[in-house]
C-alpha atoms as a PDB file:
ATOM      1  CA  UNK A   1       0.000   0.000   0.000  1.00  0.00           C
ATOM      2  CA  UNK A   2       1.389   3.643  -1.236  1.00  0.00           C
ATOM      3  CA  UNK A   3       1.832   6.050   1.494  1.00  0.00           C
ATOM      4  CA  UNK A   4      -0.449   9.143   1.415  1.00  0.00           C
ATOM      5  CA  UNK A   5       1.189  12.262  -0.533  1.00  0.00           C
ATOM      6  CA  UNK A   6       1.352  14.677   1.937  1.00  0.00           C
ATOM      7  CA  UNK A   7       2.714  18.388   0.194  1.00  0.00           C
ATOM      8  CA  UNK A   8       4.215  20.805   3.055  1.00  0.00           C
ATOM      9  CA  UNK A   9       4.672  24.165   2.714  1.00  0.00           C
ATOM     10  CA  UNK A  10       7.152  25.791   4.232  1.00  0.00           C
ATOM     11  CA  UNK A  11       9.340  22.768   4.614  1.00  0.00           C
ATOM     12  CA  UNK A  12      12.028  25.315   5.550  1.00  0.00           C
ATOM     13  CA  UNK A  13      10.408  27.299   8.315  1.00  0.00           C
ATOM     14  CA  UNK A  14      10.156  25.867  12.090  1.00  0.00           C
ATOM     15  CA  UNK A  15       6.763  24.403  11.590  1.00  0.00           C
ATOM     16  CA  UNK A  16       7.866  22.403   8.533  1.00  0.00           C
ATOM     17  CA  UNK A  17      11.378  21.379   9.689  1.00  0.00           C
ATOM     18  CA  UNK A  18       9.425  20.166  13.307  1.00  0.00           C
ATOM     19  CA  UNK A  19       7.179  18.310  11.079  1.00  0.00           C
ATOM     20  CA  UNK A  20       9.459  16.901   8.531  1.00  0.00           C
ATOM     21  CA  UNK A  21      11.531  15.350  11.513  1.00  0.00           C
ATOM     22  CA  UNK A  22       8.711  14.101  13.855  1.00  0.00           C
ATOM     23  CA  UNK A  23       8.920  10.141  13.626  1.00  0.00           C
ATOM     24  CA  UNK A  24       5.807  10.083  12.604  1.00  0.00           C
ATOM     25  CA  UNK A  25       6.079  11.586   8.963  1.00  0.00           C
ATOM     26  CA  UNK A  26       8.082   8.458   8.126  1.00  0.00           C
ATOM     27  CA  UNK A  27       4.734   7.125   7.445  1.00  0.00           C
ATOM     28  CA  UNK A  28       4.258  10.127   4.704  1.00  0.00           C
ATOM     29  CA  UNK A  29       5.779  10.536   1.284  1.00  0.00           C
ATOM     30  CA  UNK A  30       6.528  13.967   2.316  1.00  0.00           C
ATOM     31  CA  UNK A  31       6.912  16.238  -0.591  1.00  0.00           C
ATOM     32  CA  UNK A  32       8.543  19.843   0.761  1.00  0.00           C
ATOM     33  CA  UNK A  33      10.006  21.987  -1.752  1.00  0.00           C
ATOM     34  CA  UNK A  34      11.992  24.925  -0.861  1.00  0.00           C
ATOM     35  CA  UNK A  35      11.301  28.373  -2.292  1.00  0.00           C
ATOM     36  CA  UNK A  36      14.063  27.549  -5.147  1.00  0.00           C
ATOM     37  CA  UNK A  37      11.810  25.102  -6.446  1.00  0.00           C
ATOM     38  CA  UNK A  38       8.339  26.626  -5.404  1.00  0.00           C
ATOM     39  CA  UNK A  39       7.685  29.779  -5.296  1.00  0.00           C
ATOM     40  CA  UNK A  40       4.227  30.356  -3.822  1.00  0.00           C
ATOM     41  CA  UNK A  41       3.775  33.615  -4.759  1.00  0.00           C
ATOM     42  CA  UNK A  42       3.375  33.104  -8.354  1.00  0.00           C
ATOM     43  CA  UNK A  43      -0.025  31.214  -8.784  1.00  0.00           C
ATOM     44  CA  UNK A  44       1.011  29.409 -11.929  1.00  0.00           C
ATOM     45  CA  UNK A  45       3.916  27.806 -10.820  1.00  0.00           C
ATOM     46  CA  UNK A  46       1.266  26.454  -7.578  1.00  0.00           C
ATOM     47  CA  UNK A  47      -0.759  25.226 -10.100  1.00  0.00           C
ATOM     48  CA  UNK A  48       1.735  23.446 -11.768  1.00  0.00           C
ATOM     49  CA  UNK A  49       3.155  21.627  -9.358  1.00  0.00           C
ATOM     50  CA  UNK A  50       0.049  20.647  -7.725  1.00  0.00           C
ATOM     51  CA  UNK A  51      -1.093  19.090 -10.857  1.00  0.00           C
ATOM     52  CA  UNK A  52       2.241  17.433 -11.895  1.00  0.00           C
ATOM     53  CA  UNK A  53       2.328  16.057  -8.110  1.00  0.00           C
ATOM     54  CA  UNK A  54      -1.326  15.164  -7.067  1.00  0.00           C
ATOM     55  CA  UNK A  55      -1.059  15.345  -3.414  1.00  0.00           C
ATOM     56  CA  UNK A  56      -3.584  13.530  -1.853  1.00  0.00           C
ATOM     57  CA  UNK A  57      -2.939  15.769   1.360  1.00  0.00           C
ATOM     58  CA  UNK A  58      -1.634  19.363   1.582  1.00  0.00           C
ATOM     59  CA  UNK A  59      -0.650  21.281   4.858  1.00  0.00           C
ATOM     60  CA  UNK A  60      -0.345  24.885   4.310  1.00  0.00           C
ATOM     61  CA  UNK A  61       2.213  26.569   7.076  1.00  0.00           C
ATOM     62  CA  UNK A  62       4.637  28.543   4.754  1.00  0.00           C
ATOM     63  CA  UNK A  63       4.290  32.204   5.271  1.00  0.00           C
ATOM     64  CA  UNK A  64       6.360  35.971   6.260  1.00  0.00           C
ATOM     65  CA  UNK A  65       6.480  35.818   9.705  1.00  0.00           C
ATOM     66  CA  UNK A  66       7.780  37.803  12.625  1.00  0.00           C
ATOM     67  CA  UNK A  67       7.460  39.396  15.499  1.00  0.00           C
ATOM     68  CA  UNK A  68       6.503  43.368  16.702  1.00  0.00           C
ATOM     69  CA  UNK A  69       9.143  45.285  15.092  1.00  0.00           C
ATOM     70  CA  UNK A  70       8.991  43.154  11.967  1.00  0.00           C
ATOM     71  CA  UNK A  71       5.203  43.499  11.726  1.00  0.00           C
ATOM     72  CA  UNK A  72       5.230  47.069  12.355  1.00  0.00           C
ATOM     73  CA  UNK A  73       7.809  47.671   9.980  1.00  0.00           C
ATOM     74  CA  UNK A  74       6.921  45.695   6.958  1.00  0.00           C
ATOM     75  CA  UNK A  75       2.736  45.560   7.467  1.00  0.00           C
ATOM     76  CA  UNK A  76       2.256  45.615   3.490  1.00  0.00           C
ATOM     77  CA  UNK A  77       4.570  42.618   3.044  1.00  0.00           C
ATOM     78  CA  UNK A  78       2.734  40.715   5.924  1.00  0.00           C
ATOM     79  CA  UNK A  79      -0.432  41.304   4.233  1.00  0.00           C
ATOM     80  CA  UNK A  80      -0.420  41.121   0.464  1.00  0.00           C
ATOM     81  CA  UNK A  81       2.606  38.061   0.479  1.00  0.00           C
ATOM     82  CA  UNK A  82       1.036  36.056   2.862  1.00  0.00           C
ATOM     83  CA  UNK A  83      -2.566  36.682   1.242  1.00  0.00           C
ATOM     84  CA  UNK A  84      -0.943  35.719  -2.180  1.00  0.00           C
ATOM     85  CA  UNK A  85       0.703  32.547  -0.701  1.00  0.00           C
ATOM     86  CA  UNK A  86      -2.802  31.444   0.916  1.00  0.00           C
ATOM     87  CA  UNK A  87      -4.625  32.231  -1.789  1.00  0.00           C
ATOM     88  CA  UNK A  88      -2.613  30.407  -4.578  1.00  0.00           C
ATOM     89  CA  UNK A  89      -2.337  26.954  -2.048  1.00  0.00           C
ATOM     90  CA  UNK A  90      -6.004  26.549  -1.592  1.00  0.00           C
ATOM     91  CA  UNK A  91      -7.012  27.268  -4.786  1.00  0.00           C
ATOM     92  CA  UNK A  92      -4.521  25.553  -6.713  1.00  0.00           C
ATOM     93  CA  UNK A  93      -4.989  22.099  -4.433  1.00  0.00           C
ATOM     94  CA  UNK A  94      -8.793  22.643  -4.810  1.00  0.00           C
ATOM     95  CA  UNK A  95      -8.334  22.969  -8.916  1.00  0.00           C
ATOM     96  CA  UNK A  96      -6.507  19.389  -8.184  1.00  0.00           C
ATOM     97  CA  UNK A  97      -8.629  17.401  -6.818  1.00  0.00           C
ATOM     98  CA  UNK A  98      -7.061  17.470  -3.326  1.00  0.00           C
ATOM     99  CA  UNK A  99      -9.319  16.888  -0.699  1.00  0.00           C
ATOM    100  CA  UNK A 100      -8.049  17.204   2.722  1.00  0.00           C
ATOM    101  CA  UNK A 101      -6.575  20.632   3.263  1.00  0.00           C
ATOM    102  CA  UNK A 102      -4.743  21.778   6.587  1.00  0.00           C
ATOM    103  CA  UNK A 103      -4.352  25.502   6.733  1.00  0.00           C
ATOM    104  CA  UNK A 104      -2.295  26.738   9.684  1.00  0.00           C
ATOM    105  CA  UNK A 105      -3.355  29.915  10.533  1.00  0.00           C
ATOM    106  CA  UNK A 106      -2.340  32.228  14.121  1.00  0.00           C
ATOM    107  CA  UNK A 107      -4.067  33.365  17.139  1.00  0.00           C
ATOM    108  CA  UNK A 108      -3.795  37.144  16.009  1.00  0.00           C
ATOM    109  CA  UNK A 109      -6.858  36.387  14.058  1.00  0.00           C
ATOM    110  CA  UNK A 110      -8.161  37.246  17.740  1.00  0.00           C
ATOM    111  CA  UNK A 111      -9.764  40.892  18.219  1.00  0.00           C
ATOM    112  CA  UNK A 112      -7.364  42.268  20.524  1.00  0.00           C
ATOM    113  CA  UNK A 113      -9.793  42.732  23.460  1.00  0.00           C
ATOM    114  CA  UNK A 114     -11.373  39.114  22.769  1.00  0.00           C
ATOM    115  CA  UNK A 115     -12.859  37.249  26.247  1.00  0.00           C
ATOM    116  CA  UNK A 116      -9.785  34.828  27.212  1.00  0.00           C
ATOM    117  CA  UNK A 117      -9.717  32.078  26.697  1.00  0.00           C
ATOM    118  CA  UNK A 118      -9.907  32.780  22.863  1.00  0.00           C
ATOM    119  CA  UNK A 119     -12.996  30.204  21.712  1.00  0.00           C
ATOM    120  CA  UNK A 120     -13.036  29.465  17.850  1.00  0.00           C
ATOM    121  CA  UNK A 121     -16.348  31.588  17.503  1.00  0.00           C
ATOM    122  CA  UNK A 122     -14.924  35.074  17.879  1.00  0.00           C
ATOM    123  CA  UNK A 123     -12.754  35.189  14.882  1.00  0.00           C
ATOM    124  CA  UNK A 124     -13.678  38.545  12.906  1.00  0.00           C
ATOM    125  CA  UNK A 125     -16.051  39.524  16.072  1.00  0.00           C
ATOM    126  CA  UNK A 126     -13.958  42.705  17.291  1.00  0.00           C
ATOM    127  CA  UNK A 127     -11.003  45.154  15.993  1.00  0.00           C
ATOM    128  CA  UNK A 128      -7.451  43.270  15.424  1.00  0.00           C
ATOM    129  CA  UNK A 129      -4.341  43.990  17.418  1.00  0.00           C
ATOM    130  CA  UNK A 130      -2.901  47.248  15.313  1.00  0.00           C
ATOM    131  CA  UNK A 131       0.762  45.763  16.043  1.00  0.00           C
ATOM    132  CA  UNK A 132       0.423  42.553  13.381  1.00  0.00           C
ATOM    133  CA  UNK A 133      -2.835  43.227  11.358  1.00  0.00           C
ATOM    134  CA  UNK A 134      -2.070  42.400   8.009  1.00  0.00           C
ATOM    135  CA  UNK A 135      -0.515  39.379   8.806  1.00  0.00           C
ATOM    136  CA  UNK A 136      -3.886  38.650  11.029  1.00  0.00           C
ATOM    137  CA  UNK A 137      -6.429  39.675   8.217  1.00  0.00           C
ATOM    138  CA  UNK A 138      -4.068  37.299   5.647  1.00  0.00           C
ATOM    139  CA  UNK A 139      -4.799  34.231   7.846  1.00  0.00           C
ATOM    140  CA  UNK A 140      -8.571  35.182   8.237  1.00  0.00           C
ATOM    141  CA  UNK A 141      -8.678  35.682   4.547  1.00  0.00           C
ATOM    142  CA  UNK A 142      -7.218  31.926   4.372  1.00  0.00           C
ATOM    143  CA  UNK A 143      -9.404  30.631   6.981  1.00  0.00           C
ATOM    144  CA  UNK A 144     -12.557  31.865   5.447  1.00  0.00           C
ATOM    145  CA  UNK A 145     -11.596  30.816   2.213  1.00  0.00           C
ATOM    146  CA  UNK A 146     -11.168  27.224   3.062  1.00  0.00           C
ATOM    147  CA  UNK A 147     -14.637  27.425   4.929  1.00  0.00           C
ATOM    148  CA  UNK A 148     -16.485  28.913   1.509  1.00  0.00           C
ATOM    149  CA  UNK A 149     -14.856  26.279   0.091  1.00  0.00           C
ATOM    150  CA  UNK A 150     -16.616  23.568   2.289  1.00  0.00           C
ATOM    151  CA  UNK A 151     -19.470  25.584   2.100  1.00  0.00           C
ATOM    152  CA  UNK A 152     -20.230  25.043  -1.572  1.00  0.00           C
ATOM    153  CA  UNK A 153     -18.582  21.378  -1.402  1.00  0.00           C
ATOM    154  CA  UNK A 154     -19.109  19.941   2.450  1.00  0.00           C
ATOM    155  CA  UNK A 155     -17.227  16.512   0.899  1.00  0.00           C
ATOM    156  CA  UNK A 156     -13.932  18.476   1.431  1.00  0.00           C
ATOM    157  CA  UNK A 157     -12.132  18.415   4.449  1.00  0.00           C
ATOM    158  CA  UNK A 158     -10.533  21.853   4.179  1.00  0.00           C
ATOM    159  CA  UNK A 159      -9.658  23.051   7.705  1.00  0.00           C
ATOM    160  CA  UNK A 160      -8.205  25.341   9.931  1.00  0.00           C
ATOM    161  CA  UNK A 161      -5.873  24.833  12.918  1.00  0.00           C
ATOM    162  CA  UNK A 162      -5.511  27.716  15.029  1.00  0.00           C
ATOM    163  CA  UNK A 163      -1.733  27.188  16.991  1.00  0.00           C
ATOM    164  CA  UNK A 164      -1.338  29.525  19.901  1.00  0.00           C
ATOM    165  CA  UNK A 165       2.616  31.459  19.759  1.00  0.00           C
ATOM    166  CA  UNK A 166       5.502  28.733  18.813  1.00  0.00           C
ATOM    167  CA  UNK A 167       8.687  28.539  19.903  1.00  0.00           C
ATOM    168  CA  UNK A 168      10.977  25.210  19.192  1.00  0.00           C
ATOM    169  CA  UNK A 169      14.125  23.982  16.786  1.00  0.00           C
ATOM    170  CA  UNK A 170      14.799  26.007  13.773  1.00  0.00           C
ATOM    171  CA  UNK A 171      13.626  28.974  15.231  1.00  0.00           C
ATOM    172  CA  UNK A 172      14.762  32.745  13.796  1.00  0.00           C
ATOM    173  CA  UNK A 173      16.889  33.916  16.622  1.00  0.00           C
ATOM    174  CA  UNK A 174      17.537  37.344  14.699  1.00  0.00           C
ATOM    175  CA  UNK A 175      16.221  39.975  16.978  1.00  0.00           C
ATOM    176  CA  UNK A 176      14.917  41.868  14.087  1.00  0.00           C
ATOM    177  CA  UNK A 177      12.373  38.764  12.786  1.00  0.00           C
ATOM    178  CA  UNK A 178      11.985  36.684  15.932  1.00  0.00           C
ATOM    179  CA  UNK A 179       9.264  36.262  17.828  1.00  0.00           C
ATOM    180  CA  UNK A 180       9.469  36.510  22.276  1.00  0.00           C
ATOM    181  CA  UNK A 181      11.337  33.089  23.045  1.00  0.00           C
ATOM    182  CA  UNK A 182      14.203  32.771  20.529  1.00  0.00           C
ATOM    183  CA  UNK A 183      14.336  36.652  21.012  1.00  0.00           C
ATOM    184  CA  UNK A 184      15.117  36.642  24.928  1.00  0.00           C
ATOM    185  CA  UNK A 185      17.148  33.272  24.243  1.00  0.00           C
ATOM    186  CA  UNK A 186      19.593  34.965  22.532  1.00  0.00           C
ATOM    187  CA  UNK A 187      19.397  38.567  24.492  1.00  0.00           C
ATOM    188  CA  UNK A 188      19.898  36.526  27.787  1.00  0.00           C
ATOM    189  CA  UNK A 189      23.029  34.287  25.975  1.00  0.00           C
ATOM    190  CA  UNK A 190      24.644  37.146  24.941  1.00  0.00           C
ATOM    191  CA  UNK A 191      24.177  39.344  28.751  1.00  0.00           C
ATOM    192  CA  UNK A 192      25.466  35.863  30.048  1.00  0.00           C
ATOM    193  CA  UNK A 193      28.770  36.132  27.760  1.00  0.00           C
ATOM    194  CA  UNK A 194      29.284  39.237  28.158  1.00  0.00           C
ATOM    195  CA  UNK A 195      29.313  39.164  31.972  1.00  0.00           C
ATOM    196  CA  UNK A 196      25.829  41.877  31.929  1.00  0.00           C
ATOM    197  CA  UNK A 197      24.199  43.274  35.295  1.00  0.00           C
ATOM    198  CA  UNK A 198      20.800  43.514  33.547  1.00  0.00           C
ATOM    199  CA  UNK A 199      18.253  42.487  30.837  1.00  0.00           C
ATOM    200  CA  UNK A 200      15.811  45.087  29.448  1.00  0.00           C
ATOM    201  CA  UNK A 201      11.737  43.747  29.419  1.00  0.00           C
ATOM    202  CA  UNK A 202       9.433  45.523  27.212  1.00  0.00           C
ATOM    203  CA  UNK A 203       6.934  46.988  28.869  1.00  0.00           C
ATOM    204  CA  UNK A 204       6.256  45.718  32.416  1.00  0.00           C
ATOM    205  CA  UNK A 205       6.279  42.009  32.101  1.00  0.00           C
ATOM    206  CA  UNK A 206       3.028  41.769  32.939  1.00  0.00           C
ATOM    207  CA  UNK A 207       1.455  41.076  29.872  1.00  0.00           C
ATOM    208  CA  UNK A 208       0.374  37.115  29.381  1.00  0.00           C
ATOM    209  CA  UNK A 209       1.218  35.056  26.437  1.00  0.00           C
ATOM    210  CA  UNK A 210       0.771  31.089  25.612  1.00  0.00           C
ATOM    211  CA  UNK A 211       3.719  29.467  23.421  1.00  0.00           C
ATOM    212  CA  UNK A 212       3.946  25.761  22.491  1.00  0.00           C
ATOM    213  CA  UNK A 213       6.992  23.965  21.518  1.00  0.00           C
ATOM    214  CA  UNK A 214       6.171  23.663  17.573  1.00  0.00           C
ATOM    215  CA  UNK A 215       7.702  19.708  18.200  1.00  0.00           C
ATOM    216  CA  UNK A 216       3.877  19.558  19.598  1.00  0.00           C
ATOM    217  CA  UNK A 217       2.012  21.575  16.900  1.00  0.00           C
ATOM    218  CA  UNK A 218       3.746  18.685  14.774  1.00  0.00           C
ATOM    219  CA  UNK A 219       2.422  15.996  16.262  1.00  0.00           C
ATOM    220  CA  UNK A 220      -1.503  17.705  16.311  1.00  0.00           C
ATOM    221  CA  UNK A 221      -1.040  18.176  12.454  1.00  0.00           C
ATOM    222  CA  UNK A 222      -0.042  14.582  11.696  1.00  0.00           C
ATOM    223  CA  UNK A 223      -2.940  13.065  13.980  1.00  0.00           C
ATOM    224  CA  UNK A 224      -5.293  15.861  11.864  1.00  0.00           C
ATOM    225  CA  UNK A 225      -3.494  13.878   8.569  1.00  0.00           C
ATOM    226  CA  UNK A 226      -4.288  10.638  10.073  1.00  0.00           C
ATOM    227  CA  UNK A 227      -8.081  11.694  11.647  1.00  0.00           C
ATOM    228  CA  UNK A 228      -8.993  14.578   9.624  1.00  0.00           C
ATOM    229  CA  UNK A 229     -12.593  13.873   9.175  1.00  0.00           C
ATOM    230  CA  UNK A 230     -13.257  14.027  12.633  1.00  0.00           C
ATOM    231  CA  UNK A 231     -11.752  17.547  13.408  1.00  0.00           C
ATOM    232  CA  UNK A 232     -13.618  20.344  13.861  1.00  0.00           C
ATOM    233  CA  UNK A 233     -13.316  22.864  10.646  1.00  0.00           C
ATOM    234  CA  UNK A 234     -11.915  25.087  12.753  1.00  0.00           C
ATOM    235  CA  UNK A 235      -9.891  24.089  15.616  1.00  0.00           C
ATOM    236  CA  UNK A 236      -7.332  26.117  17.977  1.00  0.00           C
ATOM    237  CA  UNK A 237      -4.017  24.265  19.401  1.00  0.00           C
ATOM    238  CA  UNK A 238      -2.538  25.209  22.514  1.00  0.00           C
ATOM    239  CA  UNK A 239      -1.405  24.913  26.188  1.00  0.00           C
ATOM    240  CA  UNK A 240      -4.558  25.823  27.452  1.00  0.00           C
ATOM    241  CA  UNK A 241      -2.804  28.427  30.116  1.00  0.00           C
ATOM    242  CA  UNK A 242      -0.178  30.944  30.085  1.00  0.00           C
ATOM    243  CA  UNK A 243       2.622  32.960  31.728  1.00  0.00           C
ATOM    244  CA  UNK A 244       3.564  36.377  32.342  1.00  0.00           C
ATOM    245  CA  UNK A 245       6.519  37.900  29.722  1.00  0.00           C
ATOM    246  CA  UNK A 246       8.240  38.121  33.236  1.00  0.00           C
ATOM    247  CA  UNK A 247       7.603  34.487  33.945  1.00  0.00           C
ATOM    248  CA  UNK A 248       9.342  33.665  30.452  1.00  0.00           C
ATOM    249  CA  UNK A 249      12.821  35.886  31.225  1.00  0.00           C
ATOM    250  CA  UNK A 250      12.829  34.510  34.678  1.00  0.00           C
ATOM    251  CA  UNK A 251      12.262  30.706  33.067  1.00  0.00           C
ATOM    252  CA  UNK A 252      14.695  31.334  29.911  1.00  0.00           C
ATOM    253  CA  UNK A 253      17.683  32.980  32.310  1.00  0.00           C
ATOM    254  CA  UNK A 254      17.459  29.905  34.483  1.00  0.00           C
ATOM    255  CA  UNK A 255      17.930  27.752  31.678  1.00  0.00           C
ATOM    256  CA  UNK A 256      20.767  29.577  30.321  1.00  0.00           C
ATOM    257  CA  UNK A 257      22.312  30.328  33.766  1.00  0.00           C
ATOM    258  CA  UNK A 258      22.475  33.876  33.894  1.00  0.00           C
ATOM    259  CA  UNK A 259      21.790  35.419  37.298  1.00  0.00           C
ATOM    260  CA  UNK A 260      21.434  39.156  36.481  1.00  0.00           C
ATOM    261  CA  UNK A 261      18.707  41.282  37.136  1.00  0.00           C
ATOM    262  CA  UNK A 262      15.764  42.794  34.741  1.00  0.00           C
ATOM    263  CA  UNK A 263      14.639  46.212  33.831  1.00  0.00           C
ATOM    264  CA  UNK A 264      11.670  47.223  32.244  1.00  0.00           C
ATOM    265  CA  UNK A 265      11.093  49.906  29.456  1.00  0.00           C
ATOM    266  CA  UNK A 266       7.680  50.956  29.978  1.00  0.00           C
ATOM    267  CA  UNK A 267       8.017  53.320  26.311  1.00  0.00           C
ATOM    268  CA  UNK A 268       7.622  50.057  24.118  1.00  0.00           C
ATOM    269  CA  UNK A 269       5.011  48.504  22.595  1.00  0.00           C
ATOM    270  CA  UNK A 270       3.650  44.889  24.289  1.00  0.00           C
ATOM    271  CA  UNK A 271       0.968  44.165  22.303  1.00  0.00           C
ATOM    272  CA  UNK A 272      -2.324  42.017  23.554  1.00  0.00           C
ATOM    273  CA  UNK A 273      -2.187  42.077  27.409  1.00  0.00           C
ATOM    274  CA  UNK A 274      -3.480  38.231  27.339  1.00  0.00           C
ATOM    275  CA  UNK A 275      -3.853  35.835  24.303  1.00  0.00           C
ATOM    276  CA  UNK A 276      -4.686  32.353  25.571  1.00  0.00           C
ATOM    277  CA  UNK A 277      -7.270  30.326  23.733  1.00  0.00           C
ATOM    278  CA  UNK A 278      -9.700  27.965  24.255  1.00  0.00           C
ATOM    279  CA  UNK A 279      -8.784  24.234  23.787  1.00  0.00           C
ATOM    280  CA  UNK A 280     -12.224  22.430  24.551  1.00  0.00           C
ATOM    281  CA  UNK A 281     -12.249  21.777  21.067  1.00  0.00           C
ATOM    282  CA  UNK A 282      -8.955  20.148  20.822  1.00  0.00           C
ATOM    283  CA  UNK A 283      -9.808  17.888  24.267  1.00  0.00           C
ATOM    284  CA  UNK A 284     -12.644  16.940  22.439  1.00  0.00           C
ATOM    285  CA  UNK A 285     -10.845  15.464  19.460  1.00  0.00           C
ATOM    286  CA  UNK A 286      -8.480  13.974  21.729  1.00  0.00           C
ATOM    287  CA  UNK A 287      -5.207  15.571  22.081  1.00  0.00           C
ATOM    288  CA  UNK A 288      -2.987  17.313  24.194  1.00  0.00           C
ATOM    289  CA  UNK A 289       0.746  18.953  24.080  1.00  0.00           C
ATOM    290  CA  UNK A 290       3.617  16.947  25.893  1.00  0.00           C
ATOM    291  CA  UNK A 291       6.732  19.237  26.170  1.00  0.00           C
ATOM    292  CA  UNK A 292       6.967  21.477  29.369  1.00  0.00           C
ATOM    293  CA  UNK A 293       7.745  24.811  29.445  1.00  0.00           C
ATOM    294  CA  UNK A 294      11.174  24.137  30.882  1.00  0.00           C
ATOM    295  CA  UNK A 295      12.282  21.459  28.558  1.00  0.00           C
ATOM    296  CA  UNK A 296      10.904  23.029  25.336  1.00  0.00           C
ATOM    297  CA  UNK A 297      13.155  26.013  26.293  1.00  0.00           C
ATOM    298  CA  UNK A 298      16.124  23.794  26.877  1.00  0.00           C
ATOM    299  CA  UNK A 299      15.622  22.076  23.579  1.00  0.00           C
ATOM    300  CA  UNK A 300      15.505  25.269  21.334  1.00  0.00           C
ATOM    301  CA  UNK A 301      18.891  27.127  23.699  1.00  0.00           C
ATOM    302  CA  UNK A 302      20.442  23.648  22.729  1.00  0.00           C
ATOM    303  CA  UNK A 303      19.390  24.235  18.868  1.00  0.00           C
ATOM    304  CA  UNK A 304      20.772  27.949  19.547  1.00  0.00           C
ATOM    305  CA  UNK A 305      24.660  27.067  20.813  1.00  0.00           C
ATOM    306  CA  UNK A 306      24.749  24.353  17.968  1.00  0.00           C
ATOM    307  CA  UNK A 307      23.462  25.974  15.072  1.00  0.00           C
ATOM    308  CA  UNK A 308      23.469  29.685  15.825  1.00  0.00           C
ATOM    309  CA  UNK A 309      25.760  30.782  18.694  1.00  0.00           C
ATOM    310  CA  UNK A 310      28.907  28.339  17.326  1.00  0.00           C
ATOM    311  CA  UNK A 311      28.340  29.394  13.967  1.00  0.00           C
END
């Protein structure tokens, strides 16, 4: 019996590479190209290679991503590039044949004063966090799509996953593109080498996030490969609970071993107070994350000293 065709997008980015290596993609004939050979943006060339390749599964996670400053920065990129990338996926697998679709989308498709725990149902009910818009209203604009697509043909099992903030192996450590983890990974690595009193915190620390070690987003997508038909259409993936930004320093520093103090910079931006969602849904179906805080953090400072720091 042929394994199932499973085409990856963004093979390259955390999500994919997490994926690609999870023991239980051996079971996949994983097809992953690389921007070289794929470049999403250009509708034709999606077309193409859908055709040429018949997947019989495709998970969508390529996309620009980054954190604040990126997102404030660049908001045109984040919108119209990751639009054009969602766009030409769905369609082109749809013009295919393809019938089981899993588009990864982000918990910024939240309003920004949403009820925590984020439930599934407020998506486009309130105004978006100003700080990463466009790269919210992109992943709505995929999400909805797939659901008008089920709409007109309920056979297809086109649907959403909704991961709460990721942190893991392979993730950007730049300060410039990274998002909170890798970011204060790297800021507390280099105060540690450099013998530093303090560490600056955005804002007060107060604010509370939920991140996931994208080793368990992984294994949610490949049970959604195996048991797709029984997911909701639209389905968030988290923790379930959250920390404090000053609970993530104070975890992070003890990891690397630095034993300074922090300051805060109450003139910059913090974004969302509290994004947690809601995972009844994903109890529901049957799954839960298995990597603690503590050793998901150890596992991506580990990635940093071998592949970033030593090179």
């Amino acid at each position: 019996m042929r394994k199932p065709r499973v085409l990856l997008t963004g093979g390259g980015g955390m999500v994919g590479r997490n994926l690609a290596e999870h023991p239980g993609a051996a079971a996949w004939e994983l097809l992953a190209p690389r921007r070289a050979e794929l470049d999403l943006e250009r509708f034709d060339a999606v077309q193409s290679f859908m055709r040429e390749t018949r997947p019989d599964v495709v998970i969508h996670s390529a996309g620009l991503v980054g954190g604040i400053q990126a997102n404030i920065a660049q908001p045109v990129d984040f919108l119209v590039r990751n639009v054009d990338m969602g766009r030409n996926v769905i369609l082109a697998a749809h013009g295919a044949g393809v019938k089981q679709f899993i588009n990864l989308a982000s918990s910024c498709m939240y309003p920004r004063n949403g009820m925590n725990p984020l439930r599934e149902e407020q998506v486009l009910s309130g105004e978006l966090e100003p700080t990463n818009e466009g790269y919210a209203i992109a992943k709505i604009y995929a999400t909805r799509l797939c659901q008008y697509l089920r709409r007109q043909e309920p056979e297809l099992q086109y649907k959403t996953l909704i991961p709460c903030n990721l942190y893991g192996r392979f993730d950007k450590f730049d300060p410039a593109h990274s998002h909170l983890i890798p970011a204060v990974i790297r800021k507390i690595h280099e105060a540690k080498v450099a013998g530093a009193p303090t560490v600056e915190i955005w804002g007060d620390g107060l604010a509370r996030r939920e991140f996931m070690d994208a080793a368990d987003l992984a294994d949610a997508v490949l049970r959604h490969v195996e048991l797709g038909d029984s997911a909701p259409e639209l389905m968030n993936i988290g923790l379930g609970h959250d920390h404090t930004i000053n609970e993530y320093y104070t975890a992070i520093a003890a990891v690397v071993g630095w034993q300074g103090d922090f300051v805060h910079d109450l003139n910059r931006p913090v974004g969302m107070r509290q994004k947690l969602v809601d995972t009844r849904r994903q109890t529901a179906w049957g799954w839960a994350p298995k990597i603690s805080l503590q050793d998901g953090i150890a596992r991506s400072y580990d990635y940093f000293l071998d592949k970033v720091a030593s090179s």
